[in-house]
Protein backbone atom coordinates (compact mmCIF):
# COMPACT_ATOMS: atom_id res chain seq x y z
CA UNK A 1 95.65 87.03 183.25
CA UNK A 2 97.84 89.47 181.40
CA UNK A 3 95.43 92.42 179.36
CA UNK A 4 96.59 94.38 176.85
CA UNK A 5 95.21 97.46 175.28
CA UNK A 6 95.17 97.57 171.39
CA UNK A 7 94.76 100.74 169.77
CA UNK A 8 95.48 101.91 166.21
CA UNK A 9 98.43 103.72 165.32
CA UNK A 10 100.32 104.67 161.98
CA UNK A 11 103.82 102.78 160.84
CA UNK A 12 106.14 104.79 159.51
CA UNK A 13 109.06 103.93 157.34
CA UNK A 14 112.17 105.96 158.05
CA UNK A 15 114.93 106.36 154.90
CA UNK A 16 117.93 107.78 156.05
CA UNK A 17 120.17 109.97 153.90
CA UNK A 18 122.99 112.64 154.37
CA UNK A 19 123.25 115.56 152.24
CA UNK A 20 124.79 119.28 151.52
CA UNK A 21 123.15 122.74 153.00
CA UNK A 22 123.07 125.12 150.16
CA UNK A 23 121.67 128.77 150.44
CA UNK A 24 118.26 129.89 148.28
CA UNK A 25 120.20 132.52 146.82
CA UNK A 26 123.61 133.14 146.29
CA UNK A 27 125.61 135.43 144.06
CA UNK A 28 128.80 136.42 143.29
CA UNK A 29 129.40 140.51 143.10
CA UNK A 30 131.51 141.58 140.04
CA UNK A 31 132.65 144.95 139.26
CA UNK A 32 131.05 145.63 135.81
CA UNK A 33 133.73 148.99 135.78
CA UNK A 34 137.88 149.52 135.95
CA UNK A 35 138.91 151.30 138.86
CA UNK A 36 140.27 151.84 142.07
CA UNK A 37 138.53 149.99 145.21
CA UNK A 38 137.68 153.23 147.19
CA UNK A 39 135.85 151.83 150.07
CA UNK A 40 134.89 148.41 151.33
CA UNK A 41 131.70 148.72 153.49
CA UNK A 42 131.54 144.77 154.89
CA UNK A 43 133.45 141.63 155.90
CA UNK A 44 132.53 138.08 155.61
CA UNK A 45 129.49 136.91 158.24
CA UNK A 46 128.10 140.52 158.43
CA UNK A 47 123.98 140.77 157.25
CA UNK A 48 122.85 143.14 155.08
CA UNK A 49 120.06 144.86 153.61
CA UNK A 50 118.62 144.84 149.67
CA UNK A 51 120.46 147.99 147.92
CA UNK A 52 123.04 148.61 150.94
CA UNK A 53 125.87 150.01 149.50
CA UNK A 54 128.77 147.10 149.82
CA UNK A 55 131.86 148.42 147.60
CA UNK A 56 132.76 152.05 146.08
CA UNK A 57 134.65 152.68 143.05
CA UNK A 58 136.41 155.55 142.93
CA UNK A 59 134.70 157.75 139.82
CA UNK A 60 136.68 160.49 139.15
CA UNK A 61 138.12 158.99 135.82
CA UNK A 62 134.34 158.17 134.95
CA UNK A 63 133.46 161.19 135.77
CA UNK A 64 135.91 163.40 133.31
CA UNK A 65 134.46 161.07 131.03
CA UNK A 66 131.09 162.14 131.15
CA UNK A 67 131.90 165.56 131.94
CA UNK A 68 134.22 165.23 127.98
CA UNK A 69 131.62 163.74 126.44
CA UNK A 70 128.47 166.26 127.59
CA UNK A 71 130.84 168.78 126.52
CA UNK A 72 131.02 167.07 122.87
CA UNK A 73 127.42 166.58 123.04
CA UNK A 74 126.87 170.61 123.89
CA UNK A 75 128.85 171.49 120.93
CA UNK A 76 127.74 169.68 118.39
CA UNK A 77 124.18 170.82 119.79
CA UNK A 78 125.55 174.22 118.72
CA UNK A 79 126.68 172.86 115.51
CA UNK A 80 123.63 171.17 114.22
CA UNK A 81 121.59 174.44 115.27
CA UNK A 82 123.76 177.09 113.01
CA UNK A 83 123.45 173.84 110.24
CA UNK A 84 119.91 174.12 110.67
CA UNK A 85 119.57 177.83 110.33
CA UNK A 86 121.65 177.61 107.23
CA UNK A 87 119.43 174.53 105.69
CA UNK A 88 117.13 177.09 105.70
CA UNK A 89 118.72 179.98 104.30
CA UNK A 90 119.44 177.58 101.41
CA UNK A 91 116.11 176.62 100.90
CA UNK A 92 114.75 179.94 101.03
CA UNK A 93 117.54 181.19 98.38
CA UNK A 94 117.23 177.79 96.60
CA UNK A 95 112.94 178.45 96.33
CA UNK A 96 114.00 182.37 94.96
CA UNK A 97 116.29 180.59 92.43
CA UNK A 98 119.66 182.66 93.78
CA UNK A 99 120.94 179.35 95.40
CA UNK A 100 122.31 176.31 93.14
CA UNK A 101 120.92 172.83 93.99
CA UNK A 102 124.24 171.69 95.01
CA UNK A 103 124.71 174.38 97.50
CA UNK A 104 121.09 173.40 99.15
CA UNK A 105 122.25 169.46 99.01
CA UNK A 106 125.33 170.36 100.84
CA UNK A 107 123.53 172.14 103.66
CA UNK A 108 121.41 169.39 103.98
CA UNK A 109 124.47 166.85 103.98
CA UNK A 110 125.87 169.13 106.99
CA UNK A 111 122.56 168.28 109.06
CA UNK A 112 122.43 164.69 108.39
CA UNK A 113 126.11 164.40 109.69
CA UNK A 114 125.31 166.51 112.83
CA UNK A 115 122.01 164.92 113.32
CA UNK A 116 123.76 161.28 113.40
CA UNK A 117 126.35 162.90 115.36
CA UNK A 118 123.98 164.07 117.83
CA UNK A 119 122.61 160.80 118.50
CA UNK A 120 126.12 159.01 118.85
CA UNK A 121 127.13 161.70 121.48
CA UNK A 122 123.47 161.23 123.33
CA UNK A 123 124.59 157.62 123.66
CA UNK A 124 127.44 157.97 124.59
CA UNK A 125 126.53 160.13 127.63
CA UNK A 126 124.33 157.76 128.69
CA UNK A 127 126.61 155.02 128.46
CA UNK A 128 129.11 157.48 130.42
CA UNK A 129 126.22 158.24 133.21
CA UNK A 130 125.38 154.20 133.53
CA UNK A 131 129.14 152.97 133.91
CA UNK A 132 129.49 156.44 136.58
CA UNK A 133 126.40 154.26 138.72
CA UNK A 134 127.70 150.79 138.18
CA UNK A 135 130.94 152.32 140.21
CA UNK A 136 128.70 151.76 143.21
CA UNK A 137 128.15 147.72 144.39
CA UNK A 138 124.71 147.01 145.98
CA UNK A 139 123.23 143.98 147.44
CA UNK A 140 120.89 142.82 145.24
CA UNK A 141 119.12 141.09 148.00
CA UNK A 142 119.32 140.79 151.80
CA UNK A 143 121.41 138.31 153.44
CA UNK A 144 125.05 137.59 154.64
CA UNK A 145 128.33 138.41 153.04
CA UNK A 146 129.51 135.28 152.23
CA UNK A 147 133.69 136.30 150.77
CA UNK A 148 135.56 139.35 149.88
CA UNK A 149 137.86 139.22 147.32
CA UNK A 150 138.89 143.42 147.50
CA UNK A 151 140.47 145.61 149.51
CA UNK A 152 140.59 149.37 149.83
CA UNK A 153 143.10 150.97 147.44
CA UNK A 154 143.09 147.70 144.91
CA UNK A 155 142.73 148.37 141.28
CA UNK A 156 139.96 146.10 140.18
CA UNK A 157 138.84 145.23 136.99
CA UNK A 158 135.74 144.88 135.06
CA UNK A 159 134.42 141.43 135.86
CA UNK A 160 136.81 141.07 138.86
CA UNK A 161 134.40 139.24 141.71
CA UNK A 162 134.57 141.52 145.12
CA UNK A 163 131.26 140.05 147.39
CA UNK A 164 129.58 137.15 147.17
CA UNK A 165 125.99 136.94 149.22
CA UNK A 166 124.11 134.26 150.05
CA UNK A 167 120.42 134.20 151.43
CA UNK A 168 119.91 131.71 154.59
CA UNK A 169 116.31 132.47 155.22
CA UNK A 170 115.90 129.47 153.32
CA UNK A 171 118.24 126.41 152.68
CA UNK A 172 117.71 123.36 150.39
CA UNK A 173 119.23 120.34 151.48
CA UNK A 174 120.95 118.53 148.54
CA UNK A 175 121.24 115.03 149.28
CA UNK A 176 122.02 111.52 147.57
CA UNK A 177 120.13 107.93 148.24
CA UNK A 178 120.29 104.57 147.42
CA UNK A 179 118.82 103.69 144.74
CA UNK A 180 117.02 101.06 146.27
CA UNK A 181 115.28 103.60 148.48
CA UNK A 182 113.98 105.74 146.08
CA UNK A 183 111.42 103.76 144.94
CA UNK A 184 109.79 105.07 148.86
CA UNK A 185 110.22 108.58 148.02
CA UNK A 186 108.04 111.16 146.53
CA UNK A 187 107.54 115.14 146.32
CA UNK A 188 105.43 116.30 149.13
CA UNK A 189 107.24 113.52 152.19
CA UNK A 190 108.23 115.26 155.11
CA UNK A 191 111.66 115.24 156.15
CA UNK A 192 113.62 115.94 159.40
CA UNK A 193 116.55 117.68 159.38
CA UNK A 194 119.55 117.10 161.85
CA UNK A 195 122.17 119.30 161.77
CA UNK A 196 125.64 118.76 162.92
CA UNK A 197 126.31 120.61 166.50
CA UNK A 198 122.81 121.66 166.06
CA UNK A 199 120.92 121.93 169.78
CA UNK A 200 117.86 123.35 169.17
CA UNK A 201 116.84 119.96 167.67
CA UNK A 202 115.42 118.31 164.54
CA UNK A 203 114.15 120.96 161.45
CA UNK A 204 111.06 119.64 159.81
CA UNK A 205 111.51 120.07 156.02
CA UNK A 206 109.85 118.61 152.90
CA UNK A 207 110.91 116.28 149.37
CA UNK A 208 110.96 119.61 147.37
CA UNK A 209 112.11 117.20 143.86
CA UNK A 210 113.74 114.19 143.17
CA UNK A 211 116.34 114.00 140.28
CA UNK A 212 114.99 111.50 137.78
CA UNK A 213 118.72 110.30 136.93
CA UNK A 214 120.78 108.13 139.18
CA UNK A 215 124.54 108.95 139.84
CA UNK A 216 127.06 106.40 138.48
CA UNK A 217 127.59 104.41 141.32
């Protein structure tokens, strides 16, 4: 007689679907300055670090700019000083009676302008010493240079994309099903992921989300 062994053992249902690798994290590099591409540190496939330097802008335009506009700021520095010494002069001579009221309003006038002054300048050489640091493009994360849209000696401008970066250590797989077969789905499934001309094998993944709209068609 024939014997066979029974034993328990756990059916699995296998839904088979094809779908697009896409990177965690990708963005594209723009220069947030006008200027002349100085240097170009990487090419397309290279790694890098968070904060490596990838392109250099060439400052010395930005930098006459903030050097003209600390140079405003010093002076009118200067300015609102000798306006304040002579607020007070005015007030003293204006408390004594020998100074007119119009005379002390004027002063005062003079270091309300300055003041204001002041603070436009101030922002403005902050504004100068951001755009002078925004000359420099950094990785904002590490991964792989994905394109590069610059080369050394091209005038760029501001919003002109140079890098783009994408981060591999982890990929989502994007892919579509049959309707039909969604109804076996569900967050939390584990997948297995072939890839094409892949040889170290099958990559065990998981249903991260399922789009609750279906695609025309």
């Amino acid at each position: 007689a024939e014997i066979w062994e029974v034993r328990a053992d756990r059916l699995t249902q296998t839904v088979r679907i094809s779908g697009t690798v896409q990177p965690s994290r990708r963005a594209d590099l723009s220069a947030q300055v006008s200027g002349l591409a100085e240097t170009v540190h990487v090419l397309p496939g290279q790694s890098v670090t968070e904060g490596q330097v990838l392109v250099d802008i060439a400052t010395a335009d930005l930098q006459l700019q903030l050097e003209a506009q600390q140079a405003s700021l010093a002076s009118t520095r200067v300015q609102l000083q000798s306006a304040r010494a002579a607020l007070a002069r005015a007030n003293a001579l204006s408390a004594s009676g020998v100074a007119s009221r119009t005379a002390l309003d004027d002063a005062q006038s003079q270091v309300d302008v300055l003041e204001a002054s002041l603070e436009s300048l101030e922002t403005q050489v902050r504004l100068a010493q951001t755009n002078l640091g925004r000359a420099t493009i950094r990785a904002p994360f590490a991964g792989v240079i994905a394109t590069r849209s610059v080369e050394a000696g091209q005038l760029v401008g501001a919003g002109a994309t140079l890098v783009s970066i994408v981060d591999l250590s982890t990929v989502t797989v994007e892919a579509v099903a049959p309707l039909i077969d969604t109804l076996d789905l569900a967050v939390g499934q584990t997948a297995v992921l072939t890839l094409p001309g892949e040889r170290q094998g099958t990559l065990v993944a998981a249903v991260e989300r399922i789009n609750p709209v279906a695609e025309p068609g």
